[in-house]
Protein backbone atom coordinates (compact mmCIF):
# COMPACT_ATOMS: atom_id res chain seq x y z
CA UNK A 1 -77.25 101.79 140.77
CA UNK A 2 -77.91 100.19 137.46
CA UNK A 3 -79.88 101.91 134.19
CA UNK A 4 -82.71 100.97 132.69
CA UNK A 5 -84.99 101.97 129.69
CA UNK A 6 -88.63 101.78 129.21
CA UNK A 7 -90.56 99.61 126.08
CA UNK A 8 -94.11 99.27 126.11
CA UNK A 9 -95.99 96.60 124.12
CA UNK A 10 -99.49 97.58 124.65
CA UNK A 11 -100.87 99.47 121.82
CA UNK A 12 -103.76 101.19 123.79
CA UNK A 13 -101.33 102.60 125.82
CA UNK A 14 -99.53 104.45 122.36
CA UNK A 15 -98.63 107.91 123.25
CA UNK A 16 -98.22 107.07 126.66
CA UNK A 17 -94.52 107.74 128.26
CA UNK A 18 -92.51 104.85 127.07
CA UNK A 19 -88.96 105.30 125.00
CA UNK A 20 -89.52 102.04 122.60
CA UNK A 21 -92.66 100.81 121.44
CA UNK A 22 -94.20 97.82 119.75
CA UNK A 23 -90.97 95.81 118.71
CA UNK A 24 -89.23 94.21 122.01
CA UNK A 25 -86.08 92.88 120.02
CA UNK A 26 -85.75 96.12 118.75
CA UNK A 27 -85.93 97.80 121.75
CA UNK A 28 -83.34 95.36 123.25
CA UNK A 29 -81.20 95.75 120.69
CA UNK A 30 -80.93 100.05 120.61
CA UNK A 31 -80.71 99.65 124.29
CA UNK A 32 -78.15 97.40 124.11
CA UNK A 33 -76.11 99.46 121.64
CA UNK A 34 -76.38 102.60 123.70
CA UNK A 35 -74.87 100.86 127.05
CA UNK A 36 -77.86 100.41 129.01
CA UNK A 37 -78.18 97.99 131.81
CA UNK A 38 -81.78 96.47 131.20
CA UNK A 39 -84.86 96.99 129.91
CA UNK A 40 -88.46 97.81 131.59
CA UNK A 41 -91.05 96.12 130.00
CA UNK A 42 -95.06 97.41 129.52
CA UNK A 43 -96.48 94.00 128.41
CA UNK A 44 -100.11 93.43 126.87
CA UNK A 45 -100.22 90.21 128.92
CA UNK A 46 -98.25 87.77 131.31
CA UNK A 47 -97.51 85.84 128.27
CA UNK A 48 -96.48 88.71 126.72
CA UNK A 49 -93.46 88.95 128.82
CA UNK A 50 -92.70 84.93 128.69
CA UNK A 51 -89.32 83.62 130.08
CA UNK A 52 -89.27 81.43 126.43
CA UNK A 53 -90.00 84.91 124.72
CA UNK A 54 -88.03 87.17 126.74
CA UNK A 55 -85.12 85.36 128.09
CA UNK A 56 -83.45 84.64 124.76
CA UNK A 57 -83.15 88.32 123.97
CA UNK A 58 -81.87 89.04 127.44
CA UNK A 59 -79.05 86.41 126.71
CA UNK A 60 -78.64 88.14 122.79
CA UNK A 61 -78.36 91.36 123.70
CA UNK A 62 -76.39 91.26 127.23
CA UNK A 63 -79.22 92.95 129.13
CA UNK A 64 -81.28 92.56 132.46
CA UNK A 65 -84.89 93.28 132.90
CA UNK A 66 -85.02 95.66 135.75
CA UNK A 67 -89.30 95.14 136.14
CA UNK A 68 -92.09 94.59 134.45
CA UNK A 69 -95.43 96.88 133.87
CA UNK A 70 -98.83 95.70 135.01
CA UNK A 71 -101.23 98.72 133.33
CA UNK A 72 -101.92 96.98 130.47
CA UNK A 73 -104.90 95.56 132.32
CA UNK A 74 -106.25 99.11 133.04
CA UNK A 75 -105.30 100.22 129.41
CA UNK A 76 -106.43 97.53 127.24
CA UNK A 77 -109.85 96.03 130.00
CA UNK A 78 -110.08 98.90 132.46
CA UNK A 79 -109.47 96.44 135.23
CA UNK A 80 -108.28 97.89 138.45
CA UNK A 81 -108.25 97.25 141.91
CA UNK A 82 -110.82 100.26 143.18
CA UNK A 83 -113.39 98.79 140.65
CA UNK A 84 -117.30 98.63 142.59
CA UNK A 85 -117.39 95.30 140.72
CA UNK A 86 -115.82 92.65 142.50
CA UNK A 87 -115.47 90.56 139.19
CA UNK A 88 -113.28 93.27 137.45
CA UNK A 89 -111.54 93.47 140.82
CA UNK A 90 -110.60 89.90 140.53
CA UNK A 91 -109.96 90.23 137.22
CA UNK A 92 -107.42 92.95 137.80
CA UNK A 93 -105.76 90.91 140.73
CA UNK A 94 -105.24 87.93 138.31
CA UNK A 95 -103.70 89.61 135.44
CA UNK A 96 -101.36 91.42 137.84
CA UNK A 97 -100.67 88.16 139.09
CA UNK A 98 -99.51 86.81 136.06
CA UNK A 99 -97.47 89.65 135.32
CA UNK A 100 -95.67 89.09 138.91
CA UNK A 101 -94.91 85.60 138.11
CA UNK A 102 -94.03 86.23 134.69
CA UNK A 103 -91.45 88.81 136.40
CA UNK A 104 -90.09 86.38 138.92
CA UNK A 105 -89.31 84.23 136.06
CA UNK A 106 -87.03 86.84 134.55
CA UNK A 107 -85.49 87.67 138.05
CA UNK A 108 -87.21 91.42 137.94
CA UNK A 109 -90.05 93.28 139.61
CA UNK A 110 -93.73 94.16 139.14
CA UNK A 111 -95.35 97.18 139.09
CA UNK A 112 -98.33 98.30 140.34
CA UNK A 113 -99.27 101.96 138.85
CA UNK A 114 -102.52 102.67 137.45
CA UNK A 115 -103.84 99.01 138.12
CA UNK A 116 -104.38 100.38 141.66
CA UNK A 117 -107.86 102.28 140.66
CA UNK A 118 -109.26 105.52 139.51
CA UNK A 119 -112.05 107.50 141.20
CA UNK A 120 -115.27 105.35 140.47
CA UNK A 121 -118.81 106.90 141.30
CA UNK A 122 -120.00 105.48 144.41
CA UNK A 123 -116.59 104.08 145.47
CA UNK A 124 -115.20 105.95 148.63
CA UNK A 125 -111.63 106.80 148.80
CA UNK A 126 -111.27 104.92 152.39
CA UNK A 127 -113.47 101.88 150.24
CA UNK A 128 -110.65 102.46 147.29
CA UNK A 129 -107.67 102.29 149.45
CA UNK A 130 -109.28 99.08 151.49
CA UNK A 131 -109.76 97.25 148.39
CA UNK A 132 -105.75 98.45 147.46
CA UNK A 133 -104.84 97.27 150.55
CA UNK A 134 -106.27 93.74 150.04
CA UNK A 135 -104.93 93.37 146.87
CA UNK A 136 -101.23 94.17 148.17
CA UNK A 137 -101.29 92.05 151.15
CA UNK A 138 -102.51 89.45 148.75
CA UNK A 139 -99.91 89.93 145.77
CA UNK A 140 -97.10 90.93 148.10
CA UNK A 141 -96.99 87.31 149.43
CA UNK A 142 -97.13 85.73 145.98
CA UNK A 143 -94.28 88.23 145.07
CA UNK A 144 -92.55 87.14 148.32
CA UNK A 145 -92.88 84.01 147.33
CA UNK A 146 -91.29 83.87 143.89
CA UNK A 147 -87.77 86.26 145.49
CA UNK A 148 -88.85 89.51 144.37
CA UNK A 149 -90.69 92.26 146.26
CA UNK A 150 -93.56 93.96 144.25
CA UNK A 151 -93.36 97.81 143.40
CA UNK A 152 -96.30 100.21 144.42
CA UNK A 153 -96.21 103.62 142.68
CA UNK A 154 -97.76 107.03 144.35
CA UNK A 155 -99.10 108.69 141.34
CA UNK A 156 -100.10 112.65 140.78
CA UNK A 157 -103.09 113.93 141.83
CA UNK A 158 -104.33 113.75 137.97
CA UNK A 159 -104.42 110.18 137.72
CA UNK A 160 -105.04 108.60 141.64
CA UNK A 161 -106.92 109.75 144.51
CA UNK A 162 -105.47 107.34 146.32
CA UNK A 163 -101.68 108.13 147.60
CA UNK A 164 -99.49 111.01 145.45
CA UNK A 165 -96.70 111.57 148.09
CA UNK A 166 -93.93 109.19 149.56
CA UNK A 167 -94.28 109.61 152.88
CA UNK A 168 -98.17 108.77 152.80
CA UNK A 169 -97.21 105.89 151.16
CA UNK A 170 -94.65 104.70 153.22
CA UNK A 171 -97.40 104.95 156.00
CA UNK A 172 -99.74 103.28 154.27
CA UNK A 173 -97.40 100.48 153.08
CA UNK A 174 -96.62 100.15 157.01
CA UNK A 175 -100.06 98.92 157.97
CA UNK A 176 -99.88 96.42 155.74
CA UNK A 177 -99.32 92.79 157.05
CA UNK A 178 -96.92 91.99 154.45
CA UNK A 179 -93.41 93.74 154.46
CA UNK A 180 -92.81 92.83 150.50
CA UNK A 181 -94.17 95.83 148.73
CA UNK A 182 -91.64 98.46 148.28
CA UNK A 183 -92.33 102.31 146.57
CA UNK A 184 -91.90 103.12 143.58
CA UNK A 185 -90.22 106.61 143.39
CA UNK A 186 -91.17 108.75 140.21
CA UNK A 187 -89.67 111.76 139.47
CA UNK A 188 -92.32 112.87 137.42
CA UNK A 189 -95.16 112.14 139.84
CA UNK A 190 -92.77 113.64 142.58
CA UNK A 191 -92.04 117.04 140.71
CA UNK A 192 -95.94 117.71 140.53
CA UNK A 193 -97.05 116.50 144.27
CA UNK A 194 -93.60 116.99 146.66
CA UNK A 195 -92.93 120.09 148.52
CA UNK A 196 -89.11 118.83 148.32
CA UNK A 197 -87.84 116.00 145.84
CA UNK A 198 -84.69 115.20 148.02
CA UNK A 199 -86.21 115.84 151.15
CA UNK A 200 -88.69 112.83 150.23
CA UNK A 201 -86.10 110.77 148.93
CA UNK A 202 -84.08 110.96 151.83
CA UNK A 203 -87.51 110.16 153.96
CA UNK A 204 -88.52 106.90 152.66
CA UNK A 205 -84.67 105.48 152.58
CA UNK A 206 -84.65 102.13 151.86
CA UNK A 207 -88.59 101.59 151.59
CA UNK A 208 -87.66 102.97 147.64
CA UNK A 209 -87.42 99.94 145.38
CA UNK A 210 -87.09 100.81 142.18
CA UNK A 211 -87.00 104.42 140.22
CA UNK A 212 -88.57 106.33 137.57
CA UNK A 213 -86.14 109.28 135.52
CA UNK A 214 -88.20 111.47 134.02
CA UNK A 215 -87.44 115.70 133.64
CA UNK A 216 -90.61 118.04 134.48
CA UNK A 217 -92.06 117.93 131.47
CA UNK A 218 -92.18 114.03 131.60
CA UNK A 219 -89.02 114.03 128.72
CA UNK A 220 -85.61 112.54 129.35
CA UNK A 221 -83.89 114.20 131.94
CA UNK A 222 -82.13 117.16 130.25
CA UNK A 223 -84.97 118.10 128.12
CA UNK A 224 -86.64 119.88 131.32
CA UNK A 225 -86.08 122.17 134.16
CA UNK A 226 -85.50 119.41 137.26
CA UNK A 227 -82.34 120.22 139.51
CA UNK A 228 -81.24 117.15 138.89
CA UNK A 229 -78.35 116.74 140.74
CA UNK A 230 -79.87 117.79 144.32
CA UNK A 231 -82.13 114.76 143.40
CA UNK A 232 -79.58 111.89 142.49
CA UNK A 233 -77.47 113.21 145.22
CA UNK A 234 -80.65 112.70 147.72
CA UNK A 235 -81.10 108.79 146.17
CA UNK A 236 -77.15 108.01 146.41
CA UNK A 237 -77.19 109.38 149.99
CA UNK A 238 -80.85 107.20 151.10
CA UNK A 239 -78.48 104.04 149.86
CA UNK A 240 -80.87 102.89 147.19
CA UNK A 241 -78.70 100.71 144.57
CA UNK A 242 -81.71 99.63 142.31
CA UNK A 243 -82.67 100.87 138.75
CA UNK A 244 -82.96 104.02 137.40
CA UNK A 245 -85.37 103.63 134.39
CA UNK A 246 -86.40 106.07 132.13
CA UNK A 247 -89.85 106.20 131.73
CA UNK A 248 -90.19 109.23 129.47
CA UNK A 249 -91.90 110.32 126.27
CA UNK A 250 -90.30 108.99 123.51
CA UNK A 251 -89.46 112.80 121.87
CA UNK A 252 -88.33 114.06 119.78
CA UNK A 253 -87.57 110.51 118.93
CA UNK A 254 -86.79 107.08 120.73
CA UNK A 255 -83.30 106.54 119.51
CA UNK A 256 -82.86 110.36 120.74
CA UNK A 257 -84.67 109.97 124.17
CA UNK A 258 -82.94 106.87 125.64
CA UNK A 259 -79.26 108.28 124.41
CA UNK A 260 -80.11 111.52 126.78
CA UNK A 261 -81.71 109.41 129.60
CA UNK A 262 -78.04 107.61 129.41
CA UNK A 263 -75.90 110.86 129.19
CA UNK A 264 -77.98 111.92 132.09
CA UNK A 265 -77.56 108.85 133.99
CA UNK A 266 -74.05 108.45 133.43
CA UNK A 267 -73.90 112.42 134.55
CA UNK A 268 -75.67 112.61 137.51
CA UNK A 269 -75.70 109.40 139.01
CA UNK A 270 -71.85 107.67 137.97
CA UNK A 271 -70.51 111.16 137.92
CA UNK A 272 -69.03 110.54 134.87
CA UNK A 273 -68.56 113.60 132.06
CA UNK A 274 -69.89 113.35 128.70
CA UNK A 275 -66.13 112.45 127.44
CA UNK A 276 -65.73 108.66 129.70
């Protein structure tokens, strides 16, 4: 397994849980310093996340980019895919899109999060998760296409109607045509919704393609009350090798929350102890 570190770039989404914000050299630069692995961007916009913008810092600092963000559309347009108005629905599907092909580019992932809808009157849930459903089948091929399976994340029960657990995911993923869309496991989402963090992790295996460290309270891990070990221990023992990416509230400072998030990472999921 390889760390990562969050940076968002859409200014709507300020106070949102992201460790850097605003600055992406910046943010490549402190992650750099610190020992990370890559960075996980929150773009604005495909363009946002350009190879000729992006890939230059990648080769500067020494770092990956483990996946790329595609709420920026909900943030910034309130696009999403369980819109009743097929134009904004199309309109979400082409901005995440972009952002799938702008992550191909940089050999990463995309994310699908809150792009996937919010509770709209009128709009069934079945409706919702038919209009998800379309919009996966369709964006999982493009992904496919490009070498990199896209990332669908099972949110709490506070921001999606839709799917909040792993394992309802991982059945929903299954009727899917296409076999490219892989879960996105949160730890944050997962402390609020699972009966048993490990016991889902060790459920849906290998479907788990990338991974969000987050404590409780949605701070670095350390700053919370998560048994944290009993959860790493689960991941290391489904055989997941991906990223582990900190997507966390940038407190009591950023600098301060992506040093813990690598402590913790070097911790609980290299073993290491705070002296190596």
């Amino acid at each position: 397994m390889k760390s990562a570190i969050t940076v968002s770039l859409v200014p709507e989404a300020r106070g949102g849980p992201f460790v850097y914000w605003d600055d992406l050299e910046a943010a490549f630069a402190s992650a750099s310093r610190l020992g990370f692995d890559a960075l996980e961007i929150f773009p604005a916009t495909p363009e946002a996340a350009a190879p000729a913008i992006v890939r230059p810092l990648m080769e500067k600092y020494g770092l990956a980019v483990a996946a790329l963000g595609t709420g920026g559309g909900w943030v910034a347009h309130k696009w999403h895919f369980g819109s009743p108005d097929p134009a904004i629905r199309a309109q979400a599907r082409a901005f995440v899109r972009g952002i799938v092909e702008a992550a191909a580019a940089l050999g990463a992932k995309a994310i699908v999060g809150s792009m996937q809808g919010k509770p709209e009157p009128g709009v069934s849930r079945d409706q919702a998760i038919a209009w998800l459903a379309e919009a996966l089948e369709d964006l999982g091929a493009v992904a496919e296409d490009l070498g990199q399976p896209l990332l669908y994340e099972p949110l709490n029960r506070y921001e999606s109607h839709l799917f909040n657990r792993l394992g309802q995911t991982v059945e929903f993923l299954g009727t899917l045509r296409t076999k490219n869309v892989k879960v996105l496991a949160d730890m944050f989402h997962m402390n609020i919704e699972e009966v048993s963090v490990p016991l889902a992790i060790r459920a849906t295996g290998r479907a788990i393609g990338h991974f969000h460290f987050a404590d409780s309270n949605r701070h670095a891990i350390g700053f919370g009350h998560t048994d944290v070990a009993l959860i790493t221990d689960a991941l290391q023992e489904s055989g997941y090798d991906g990223y582990v990416s900190g997507e966390v509230l940038p407190l009591p400072d950023s600098e301060s929350a992506a040093a813990q998030t690598l402590r913790a990472y070097r911790r609980y999921v290299l073993g290491m102890t705070n002296d190596e």
